[in-house]
C-alpha atoms as a PDB file:
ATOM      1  CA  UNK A   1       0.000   0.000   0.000  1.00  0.00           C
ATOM      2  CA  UNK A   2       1.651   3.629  -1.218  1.00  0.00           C
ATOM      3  CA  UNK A   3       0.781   6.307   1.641  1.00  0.00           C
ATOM      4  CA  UNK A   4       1.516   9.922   1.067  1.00  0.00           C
ATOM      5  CA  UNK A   5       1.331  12.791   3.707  1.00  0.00           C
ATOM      6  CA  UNK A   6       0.283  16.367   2.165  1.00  0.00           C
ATOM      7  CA  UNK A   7       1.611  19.301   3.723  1.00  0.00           C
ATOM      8  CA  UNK A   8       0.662  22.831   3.369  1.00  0.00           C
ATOM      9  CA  UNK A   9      -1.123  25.720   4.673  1.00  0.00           C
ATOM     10  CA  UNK A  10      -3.540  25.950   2.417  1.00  0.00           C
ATOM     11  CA  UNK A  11      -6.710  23.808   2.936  1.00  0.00           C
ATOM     12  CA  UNK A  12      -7.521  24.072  -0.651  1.00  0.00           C
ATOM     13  CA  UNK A  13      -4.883  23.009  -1.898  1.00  0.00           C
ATOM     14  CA  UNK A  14      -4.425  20.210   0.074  1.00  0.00           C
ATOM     15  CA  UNK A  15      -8.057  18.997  -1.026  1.00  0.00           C
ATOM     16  CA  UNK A  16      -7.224  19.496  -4.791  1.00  0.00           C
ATOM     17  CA  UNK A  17      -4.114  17.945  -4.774  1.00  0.00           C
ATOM     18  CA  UNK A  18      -5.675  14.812  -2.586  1.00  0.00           C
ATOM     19  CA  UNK A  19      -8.637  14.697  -5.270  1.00  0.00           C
ATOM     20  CA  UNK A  20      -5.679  14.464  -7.744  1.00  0.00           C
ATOM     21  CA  UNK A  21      -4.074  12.288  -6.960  1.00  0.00           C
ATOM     22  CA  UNK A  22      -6.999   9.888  -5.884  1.00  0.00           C
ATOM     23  CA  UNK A  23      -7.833  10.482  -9.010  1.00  0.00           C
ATOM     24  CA  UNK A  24      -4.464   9.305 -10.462  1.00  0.00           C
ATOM     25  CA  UNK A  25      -4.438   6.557  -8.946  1.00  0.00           C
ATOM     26  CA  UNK A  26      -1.186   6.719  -7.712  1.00  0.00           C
ATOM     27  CA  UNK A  27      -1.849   6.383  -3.726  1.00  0.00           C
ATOM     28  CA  UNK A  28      -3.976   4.372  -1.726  1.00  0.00           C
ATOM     29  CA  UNK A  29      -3.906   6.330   1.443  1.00  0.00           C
ATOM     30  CA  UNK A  30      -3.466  10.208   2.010  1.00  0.00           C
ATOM     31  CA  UNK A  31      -3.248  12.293   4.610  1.00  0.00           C
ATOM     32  CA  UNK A  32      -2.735  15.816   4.943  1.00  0.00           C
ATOM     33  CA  UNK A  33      -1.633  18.619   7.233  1.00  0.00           C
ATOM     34  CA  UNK A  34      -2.192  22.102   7.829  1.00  0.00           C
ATOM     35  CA  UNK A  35       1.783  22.866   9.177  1.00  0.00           C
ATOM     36  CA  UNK A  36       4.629  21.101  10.203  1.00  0.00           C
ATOM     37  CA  UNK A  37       3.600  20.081  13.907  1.00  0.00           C
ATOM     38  CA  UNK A  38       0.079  18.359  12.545  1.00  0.00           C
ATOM     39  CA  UNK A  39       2.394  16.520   9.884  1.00  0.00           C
ATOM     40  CA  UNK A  40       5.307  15.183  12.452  1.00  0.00           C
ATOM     41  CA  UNK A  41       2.140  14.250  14.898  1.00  0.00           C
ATOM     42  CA  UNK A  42       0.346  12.404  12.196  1.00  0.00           C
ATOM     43  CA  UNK A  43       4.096  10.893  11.042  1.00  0.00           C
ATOM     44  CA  UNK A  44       4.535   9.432  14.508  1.00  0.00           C
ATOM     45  CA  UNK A  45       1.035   8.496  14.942  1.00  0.00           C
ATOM     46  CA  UNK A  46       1.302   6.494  11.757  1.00  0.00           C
ATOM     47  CA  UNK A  47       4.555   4.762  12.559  1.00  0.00           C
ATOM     48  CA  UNK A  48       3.841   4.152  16.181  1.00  0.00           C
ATOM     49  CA  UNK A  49       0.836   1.751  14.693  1.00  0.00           C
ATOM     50  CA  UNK A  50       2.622   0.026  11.945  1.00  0.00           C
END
């Protein structure tokens, strides 16, 4: 399974670029954050579990 983590401050772009890529085909599971502290907590949150 290909993950990918989106990261930007922008809301909207994070939602077009996840649509995108769903779209694409190329992940299977995407997550996104608003700044760097929401990325590194859902980064350790993710590899805690795996």
């Amino acid at each position: 399974m290909k993950s990918i983590l989106l990261v930007d401050d922008d809301s909207i772009s994070n939602f077009l670029n996840t649509k995108t890529l769903e779209r694409m085909g190329f992940v299977n599971d995407i997550h996104t954050a608003l700044n760097g502290k929401q990325a590194i907590d859902l980064f350790n949150e993710y590899y805690i579990w795996c």
